[in-house]
Protein backbone atom coordinates (compact mmCIF):
# COMPACT_ATOMS: atom_id res chain seq x y z
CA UNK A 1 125.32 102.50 103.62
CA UNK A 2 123.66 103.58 100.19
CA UNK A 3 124.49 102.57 96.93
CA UNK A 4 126.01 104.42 94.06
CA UNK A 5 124.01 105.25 91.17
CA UNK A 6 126.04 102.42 89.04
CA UNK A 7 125.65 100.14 91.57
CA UNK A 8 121.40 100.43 91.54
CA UNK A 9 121.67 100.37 87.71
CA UNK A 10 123.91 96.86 88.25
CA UNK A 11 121.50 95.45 90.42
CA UNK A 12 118.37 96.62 88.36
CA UNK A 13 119.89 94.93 85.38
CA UNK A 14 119.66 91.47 87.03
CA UNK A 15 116.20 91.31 87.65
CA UNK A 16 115.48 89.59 84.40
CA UNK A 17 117.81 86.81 85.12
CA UNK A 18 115.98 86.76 88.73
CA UNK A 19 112.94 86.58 87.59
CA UNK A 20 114.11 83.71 85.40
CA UNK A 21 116.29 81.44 87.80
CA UNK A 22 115.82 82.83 90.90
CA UNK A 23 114.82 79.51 92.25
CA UNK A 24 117.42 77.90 90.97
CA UNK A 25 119.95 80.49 92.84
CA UNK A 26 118.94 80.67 95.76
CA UNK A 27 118.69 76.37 95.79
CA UNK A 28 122.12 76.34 95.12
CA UNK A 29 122.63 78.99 98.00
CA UNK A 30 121.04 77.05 100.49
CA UNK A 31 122.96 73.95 99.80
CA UNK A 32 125.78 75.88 99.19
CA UNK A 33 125.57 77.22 103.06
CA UNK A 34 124.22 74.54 104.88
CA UNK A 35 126.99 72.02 103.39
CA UNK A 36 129.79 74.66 104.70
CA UNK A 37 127.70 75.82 107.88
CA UNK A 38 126.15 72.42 108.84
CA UNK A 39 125.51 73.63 112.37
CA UNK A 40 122.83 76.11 110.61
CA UNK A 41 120.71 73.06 109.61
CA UNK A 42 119.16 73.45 113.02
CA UNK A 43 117.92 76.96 112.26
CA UNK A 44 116.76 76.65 108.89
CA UNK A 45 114.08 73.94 108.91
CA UNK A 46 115.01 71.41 106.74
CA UNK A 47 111.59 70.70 105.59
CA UNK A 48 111.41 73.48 103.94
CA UNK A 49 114.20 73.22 102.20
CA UNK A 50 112.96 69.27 100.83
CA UNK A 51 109.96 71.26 99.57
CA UNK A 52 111.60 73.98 98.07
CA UNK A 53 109.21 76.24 99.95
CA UNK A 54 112.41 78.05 101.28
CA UNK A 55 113.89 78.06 97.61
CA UNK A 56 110.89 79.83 96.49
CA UNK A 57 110.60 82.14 99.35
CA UNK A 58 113.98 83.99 99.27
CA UNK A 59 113.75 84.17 95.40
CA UNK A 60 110.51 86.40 95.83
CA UNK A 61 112.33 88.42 98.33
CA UNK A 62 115.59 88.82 96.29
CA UNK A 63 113.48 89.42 93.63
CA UNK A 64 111.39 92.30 95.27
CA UNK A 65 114.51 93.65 96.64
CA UNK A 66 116.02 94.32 93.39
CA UNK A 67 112.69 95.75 91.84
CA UNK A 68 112.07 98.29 94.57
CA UNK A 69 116.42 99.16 94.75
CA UNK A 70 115.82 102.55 94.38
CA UNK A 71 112.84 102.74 97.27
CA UNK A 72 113.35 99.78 99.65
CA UNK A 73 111.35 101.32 101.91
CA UNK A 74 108.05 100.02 100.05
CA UNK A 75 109.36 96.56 101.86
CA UNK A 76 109.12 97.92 104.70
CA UNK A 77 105.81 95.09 105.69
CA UNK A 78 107.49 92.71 104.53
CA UNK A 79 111.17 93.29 106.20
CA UNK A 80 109.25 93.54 109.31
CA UNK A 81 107.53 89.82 108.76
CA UNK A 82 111.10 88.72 108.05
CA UNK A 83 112.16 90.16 111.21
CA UNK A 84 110.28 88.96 113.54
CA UNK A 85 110.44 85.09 112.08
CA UNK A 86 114.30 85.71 112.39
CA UNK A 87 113.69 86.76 115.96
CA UNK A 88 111.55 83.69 116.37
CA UNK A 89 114.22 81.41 114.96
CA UNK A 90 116.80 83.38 117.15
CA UNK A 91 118.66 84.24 114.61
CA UNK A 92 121.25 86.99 115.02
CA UNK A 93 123.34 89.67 113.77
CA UNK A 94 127.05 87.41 113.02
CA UNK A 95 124.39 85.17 111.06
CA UNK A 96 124.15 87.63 108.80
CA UNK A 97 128.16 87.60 107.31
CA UNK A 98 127.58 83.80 106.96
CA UNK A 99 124.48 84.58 104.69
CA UNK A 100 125.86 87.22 102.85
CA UNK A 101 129.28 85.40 102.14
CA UNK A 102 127.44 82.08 100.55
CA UNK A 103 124.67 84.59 98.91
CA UNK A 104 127.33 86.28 97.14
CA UNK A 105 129.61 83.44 96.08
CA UNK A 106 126.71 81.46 94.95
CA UNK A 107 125.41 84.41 92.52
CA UNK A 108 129.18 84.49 91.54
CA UNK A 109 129.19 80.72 90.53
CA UNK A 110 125.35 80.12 89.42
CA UNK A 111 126.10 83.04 87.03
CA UNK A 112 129.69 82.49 86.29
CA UNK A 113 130.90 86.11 86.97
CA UNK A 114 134.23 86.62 89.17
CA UNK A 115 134.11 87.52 92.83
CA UNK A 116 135.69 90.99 91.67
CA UNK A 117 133.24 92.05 89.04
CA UNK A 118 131.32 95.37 89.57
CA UNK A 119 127.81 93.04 89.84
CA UNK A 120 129.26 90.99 92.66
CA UNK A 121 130.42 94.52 94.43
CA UNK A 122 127.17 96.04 93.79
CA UNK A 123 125.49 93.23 95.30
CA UNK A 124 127.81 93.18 98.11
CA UNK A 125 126.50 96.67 98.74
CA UNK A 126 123.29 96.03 98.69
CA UNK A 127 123.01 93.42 100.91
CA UNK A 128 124.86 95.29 103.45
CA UNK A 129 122.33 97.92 103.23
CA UNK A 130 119.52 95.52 103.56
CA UNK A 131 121.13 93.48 106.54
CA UNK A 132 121.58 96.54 108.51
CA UNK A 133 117.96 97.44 108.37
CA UNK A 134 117.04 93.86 109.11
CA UNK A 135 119.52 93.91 112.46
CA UNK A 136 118.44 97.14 113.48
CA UNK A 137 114.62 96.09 113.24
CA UNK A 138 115.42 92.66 114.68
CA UNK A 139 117.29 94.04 117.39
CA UNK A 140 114.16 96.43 118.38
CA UNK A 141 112.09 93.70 118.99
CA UNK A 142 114.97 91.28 121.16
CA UNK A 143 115.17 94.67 123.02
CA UNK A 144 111.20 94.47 123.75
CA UNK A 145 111.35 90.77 124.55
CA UNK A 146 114.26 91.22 127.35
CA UNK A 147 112.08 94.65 128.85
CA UNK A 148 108.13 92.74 128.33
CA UNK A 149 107.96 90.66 132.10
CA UNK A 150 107.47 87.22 131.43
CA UNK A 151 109.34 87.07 128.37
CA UNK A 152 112.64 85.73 127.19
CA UNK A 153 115.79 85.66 125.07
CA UNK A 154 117.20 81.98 122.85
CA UNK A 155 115.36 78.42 123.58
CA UNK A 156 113.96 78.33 126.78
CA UNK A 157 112.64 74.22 127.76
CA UNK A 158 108.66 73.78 128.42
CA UNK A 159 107.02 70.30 129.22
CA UNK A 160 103.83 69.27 127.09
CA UNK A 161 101.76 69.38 130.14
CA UNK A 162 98.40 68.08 128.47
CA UNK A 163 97.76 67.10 125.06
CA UNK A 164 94.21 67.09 123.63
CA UNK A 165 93.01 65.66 120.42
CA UNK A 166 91.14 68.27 118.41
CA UNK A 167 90.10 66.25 115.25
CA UNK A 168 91.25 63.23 112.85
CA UNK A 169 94.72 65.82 112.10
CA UNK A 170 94.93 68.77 114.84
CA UNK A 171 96.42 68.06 118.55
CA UNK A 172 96.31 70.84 121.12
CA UNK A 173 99.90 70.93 122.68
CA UNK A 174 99.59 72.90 126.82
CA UNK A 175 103.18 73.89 126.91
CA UNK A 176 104.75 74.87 130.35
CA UNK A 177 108.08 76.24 131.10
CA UNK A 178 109.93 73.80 133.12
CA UNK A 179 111.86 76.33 135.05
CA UNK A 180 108.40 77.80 136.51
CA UNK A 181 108.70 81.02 135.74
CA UNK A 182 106.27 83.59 134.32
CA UNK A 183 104.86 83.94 130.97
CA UNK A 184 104.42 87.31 128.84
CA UNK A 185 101.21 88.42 127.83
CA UNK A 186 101.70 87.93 124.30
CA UNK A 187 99.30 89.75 121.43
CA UNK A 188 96.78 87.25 120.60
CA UNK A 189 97.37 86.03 117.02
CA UNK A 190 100.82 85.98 117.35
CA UNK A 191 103.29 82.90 117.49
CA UNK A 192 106.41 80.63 118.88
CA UNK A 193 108.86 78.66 117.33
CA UNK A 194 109.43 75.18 119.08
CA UNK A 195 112.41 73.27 118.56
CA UNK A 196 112.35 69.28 118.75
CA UNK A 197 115.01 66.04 118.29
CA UNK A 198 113.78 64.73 115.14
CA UNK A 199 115.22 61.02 115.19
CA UNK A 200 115.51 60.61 111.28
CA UNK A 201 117.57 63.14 110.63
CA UNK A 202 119.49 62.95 114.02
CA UNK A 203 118.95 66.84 114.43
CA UNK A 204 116.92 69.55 116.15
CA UNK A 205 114.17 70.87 113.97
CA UNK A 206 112.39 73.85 114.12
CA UNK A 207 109.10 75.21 113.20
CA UNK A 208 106.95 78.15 114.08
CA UNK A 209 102.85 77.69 115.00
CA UNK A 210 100.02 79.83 116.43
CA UNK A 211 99.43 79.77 119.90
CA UNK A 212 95.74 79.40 119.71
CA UNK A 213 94.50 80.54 122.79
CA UNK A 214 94.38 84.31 124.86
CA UNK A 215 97.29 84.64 127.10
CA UNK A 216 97.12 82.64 130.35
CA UNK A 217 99.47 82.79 133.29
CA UNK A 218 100.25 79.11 133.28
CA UNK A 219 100.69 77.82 130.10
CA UNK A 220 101.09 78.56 126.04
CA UNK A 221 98.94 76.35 123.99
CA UNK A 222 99.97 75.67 119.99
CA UNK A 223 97.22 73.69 117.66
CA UNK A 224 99.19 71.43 115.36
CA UNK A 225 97.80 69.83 112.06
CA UNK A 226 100.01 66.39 111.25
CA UNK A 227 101.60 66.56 108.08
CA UNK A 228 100.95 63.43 106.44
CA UNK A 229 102.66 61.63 103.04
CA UNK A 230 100.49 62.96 100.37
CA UNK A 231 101.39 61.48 97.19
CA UNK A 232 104.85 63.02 96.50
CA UNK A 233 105.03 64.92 99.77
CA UNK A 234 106.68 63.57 102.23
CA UNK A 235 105.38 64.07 106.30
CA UNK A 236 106.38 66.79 107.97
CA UNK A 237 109.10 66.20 110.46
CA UNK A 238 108.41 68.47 113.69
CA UNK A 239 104.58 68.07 113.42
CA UNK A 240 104.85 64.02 113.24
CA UNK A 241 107.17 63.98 116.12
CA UNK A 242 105.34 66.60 117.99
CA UNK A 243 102.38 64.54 117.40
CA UNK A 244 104.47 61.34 118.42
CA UNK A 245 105.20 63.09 121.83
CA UNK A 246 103.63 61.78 125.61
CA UNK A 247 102.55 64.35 128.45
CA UNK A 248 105.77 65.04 130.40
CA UNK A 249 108.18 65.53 127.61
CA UNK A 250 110.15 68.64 126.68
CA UNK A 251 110.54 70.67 124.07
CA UNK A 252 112.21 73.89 123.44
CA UNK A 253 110.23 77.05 123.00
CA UNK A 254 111.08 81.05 121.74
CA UNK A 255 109.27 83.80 123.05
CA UNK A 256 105.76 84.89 121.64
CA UNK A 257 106.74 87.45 118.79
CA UNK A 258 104.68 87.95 115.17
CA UNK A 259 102.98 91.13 113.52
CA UNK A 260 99.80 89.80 113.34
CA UNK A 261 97.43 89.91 115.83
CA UNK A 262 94.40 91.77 117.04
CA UNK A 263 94.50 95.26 116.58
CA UNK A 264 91.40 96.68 117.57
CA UNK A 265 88.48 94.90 119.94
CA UNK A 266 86.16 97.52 120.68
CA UNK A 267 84.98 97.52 116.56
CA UNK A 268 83.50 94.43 114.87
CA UNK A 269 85.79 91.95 114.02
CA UNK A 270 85.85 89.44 111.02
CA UNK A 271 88.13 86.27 111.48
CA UNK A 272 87.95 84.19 108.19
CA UNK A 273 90.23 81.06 107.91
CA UNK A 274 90.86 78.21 106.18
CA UNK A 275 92.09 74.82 107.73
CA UNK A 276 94.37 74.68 110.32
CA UNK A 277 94.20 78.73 109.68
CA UNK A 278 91.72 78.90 112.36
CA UNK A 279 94.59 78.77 115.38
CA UNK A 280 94.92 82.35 115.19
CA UNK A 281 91.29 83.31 115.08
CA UNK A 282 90.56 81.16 118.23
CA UNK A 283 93.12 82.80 119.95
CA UNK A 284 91.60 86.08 118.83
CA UNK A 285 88.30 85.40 119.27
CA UNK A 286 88.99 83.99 123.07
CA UNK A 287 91.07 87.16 123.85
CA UNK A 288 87.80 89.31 123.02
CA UNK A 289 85.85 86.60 125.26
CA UNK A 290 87.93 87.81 127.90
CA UNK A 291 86.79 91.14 127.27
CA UNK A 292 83.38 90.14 127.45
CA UNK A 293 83.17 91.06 123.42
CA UNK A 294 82.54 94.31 123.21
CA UNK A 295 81.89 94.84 119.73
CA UNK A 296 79.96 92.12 117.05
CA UNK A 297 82.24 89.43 115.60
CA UNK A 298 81.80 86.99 112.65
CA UNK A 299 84.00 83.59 112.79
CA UNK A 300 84.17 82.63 108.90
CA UNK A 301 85.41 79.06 108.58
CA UNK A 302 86.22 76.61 105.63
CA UNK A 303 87.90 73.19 105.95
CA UNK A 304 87.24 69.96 103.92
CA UNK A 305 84.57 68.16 105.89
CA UNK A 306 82.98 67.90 109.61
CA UNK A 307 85.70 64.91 110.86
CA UNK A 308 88.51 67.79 110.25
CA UNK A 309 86.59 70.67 111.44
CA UNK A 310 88.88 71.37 114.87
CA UNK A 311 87.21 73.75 117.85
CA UNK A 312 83.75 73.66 116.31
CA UNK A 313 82.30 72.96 119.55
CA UNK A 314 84.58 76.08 121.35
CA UNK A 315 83.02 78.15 118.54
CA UNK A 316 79.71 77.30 119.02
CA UNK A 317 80.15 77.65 123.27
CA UNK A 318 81.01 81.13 122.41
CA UNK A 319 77.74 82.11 120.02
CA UNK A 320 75.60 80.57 123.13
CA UNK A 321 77.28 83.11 125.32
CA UNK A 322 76.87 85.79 123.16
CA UNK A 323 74.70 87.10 120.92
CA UNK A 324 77.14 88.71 118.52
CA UNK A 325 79.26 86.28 118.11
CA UNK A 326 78.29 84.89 114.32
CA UNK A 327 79.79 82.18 112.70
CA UNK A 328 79.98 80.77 108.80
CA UNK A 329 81.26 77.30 107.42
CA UNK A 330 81.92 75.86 104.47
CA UNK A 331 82.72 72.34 103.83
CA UNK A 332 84.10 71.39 100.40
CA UNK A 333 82.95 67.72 101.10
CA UNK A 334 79.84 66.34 103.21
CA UNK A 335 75.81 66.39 103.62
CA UNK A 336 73.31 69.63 103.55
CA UNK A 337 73.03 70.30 106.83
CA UNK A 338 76.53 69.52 107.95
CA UNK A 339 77.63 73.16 107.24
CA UNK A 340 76.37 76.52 106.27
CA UNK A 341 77.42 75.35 102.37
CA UNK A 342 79.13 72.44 100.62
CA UNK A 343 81.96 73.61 98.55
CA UNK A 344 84.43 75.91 98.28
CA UNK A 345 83.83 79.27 100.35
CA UNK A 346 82.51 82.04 98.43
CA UNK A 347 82.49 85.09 100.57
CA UNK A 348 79.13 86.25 97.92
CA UNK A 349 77.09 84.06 99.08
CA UNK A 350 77.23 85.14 102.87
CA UNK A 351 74.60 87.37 104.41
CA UNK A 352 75.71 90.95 104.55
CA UNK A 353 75.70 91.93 107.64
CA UNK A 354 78.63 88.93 108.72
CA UNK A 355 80.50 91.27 106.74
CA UNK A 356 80.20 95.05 107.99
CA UNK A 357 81.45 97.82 106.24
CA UNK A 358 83.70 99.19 109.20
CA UNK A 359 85.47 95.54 110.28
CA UNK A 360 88.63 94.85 110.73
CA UNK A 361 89.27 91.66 108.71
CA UNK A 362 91.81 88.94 109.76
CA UNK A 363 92.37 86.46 107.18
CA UNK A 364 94.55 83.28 107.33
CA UNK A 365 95.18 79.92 105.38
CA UNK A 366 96.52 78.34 102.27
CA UNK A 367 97.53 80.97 99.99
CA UNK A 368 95.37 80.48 97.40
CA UNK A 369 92.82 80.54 100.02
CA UNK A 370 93.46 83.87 100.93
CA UNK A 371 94.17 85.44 97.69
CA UNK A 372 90.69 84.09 97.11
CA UNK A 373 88.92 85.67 99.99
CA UNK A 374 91.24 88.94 99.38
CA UNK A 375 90.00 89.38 96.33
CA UNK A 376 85.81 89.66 97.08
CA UNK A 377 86.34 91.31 100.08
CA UNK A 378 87.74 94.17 97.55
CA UNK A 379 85.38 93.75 95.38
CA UNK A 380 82.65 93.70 98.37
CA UNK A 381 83.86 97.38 99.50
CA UNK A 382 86.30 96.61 101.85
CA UNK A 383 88.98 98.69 101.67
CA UNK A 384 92.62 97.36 101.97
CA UNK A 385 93.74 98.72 105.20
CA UNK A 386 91.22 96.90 106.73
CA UNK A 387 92.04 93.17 105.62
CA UNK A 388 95.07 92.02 107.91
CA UNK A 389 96.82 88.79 106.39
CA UNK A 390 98.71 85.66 107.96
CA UNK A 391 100.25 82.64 105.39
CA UNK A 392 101.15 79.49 106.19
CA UNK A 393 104.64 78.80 105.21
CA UNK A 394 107.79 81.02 105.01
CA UNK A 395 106.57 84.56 103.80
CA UNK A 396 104.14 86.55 103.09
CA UNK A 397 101.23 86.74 100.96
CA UNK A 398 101.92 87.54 97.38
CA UNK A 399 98.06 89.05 96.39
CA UNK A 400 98.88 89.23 92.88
């Protein structure tokens, strides 16, 4: 499907009003569709849409869709991030007619223009242009789940086989599939979505975490911080009853799937996180231990103070083992001595070589985290195709 010429000028006209109450639309959209399609309130987690986080996430999208209208294929990154959280959430091609049909009426009656007009027909078209390439892509990588062994299509029931406490906020959840079967071996760095009864709200929830470990034949294992109240924000829902769950109970799971993970281990290696950010770097970092680590790695780490510093003694295991292995912290509370530096991490003030030329770099945190650490590692030299990026939350990173 491509548009007509009058159809890209129609849909390059409304980036202004985008840019100006794109939050606002797509708000309305999600209300809009969840009120008519309430079974989709167990896909789309609802916590993101109290936070607005989802709001905000699909106006950046719309909004970069209708910049780059005459070239989507600039997106392509990010359509590929989209697709495999989709896949995660098992979401699938009929979804798509739902979205469209509320996306369309909801410009329609945010901007008070009739279903007929050209604009509504132009955006009509370019939807369908974009959904196709986001079916097509998703349906790639269902293809590779149902052909990896091990692996597996929908919501598949595992039982928290051991739960360990990491620190003050982080449990480590040992997930096994109930039906005994085998497990794929996944790309370390990558993630699941699990899916739990969240009694408040009287529905299934779901939410997508890091498995934090290498692949192992027996079980997944996720890393989950608790979302507490924080002034105006309320707790999170999946992570408090995660975190409210015994040894023995179930949960369901989607297959490993993500485009982030390690690309390369036979170079050096940089993993530099922040927080709970870390999940993915441990699970990097332990899939290299299981190659013995054959090439120098530096494990950069910030977090708020020693009592929420999670897998510090894994961490340190590793550097004993091997003499490569180097590791960085930065506290942005506590005593000298407690970390490496107290305050906010400052990738300047770390010796040079934790930082070589030829690394990959894997970043992951808060966003202003990592549009932080982004930022020096350009100016350090590092060139961009080297610094590979993970966000918490529902997109990508906007470095900019």
């Amino acid at each position: 499907m491509s548009l007509t010429p009058k159809q890209i000028e129609l849909i390059k006209a409304t980036v202004p009003v985008l840019r100006e109450n794109g939050v606002a639309l797509t708000g309305y959209f999600y209300n809009r569709m969840l009120n008519n399609h309430p079974e989709l309130k167990e896909v789309f987690n609802l916590g993101h849409q109290r936070s607005g986080a989802q709001a905000r996430s699909l106006a950046g999208a719309v909004l970069a869709y209708a910049e780059n209208i005459e070239n989507p294929s600039v997106l392509a990154s990010a359509i590929e991030l989209m697709a495999h959280k989709h896949v995660s959430l098992e979401i699938q091609a009929p979804d798509y007619q739902i979205v469209g049909s509320n996306l369309l009426h909801s410009i329609s009656e945010v901007l008070s223009i009739p279903m007929d007009d050209p604009l509504i027909e132009a955006w009509a078209a370019a939807y369908g242009q974009l959904a196709e390439v986001l079916i097509s892509t998703e349906k790639a990588i269902y293809d590779e789940h149902a052909q990896t062994q091990g692996s597996w299509l929908g919501w598949r029931t595992f039982k928290i086989a051991k739960k360990v406490v990491e620190n003050s906020e982080i449990t480590s959840f040992y997930l096994q599939p109930t039906d005994g079967g085998a497990l794929p071996h996944y790309k370390a760095g990558q993630y699941i979505s699990v899916r739990v009864l969240v009694e408040e709200l009287g529905l299934k929830q779901p939410r997508q975490y890091t498995l934090s470990d290498s692949p192992k034949t027996d079980h997944l294992r996720i890393s989950v911080k608790r979302e507490d109240p924080k002034g105006e924000l309320a707790g999170g829902w999946v992570s408090n009853t995660l975190h409210g769950l015994n040894e023995g109970d179930e949960i369901e799971v989607t297959a490993p799937t993500g485009n982030f993970f390690l690309i390369d281990s036979t170079k050096p290696n940089v993993f530099i996180s922040g927080g709970v950010g870390l999940t993915p770097m441990i699970a990097m970092l332990n899939q290299l231990v299981d190659a013995n680590i054959p090439a120098p790695v530096s494990f950069i780490h910030a977090c708020r103070n020693a009592e929420v510093h999670a897998m510090k003694p894994h961490v340190d295991a590793v550097k004993a083992r091997f003499d490569h292995v180097k590791s960085f912290t930065a506290y942005e509370q506590g005593n000298e001595g407690d970390a490496d530096v107290i305050g906010r991490l400052d990738l300047h003030q770390l010796p040079r070589e934790l930082l070589p030329t030829l690394a990959d770099y894997y970043l992951c945190g808060p966003l202003y985290f990592m549009q932080a650490q982004y930022k020096t590692l350009l100016e350090l030299g590092i060139a961009k195709e080297q610094i590979h990026l993970e966000a918490f939350g529902t997109g990508g990173v906007q470095l900019s």
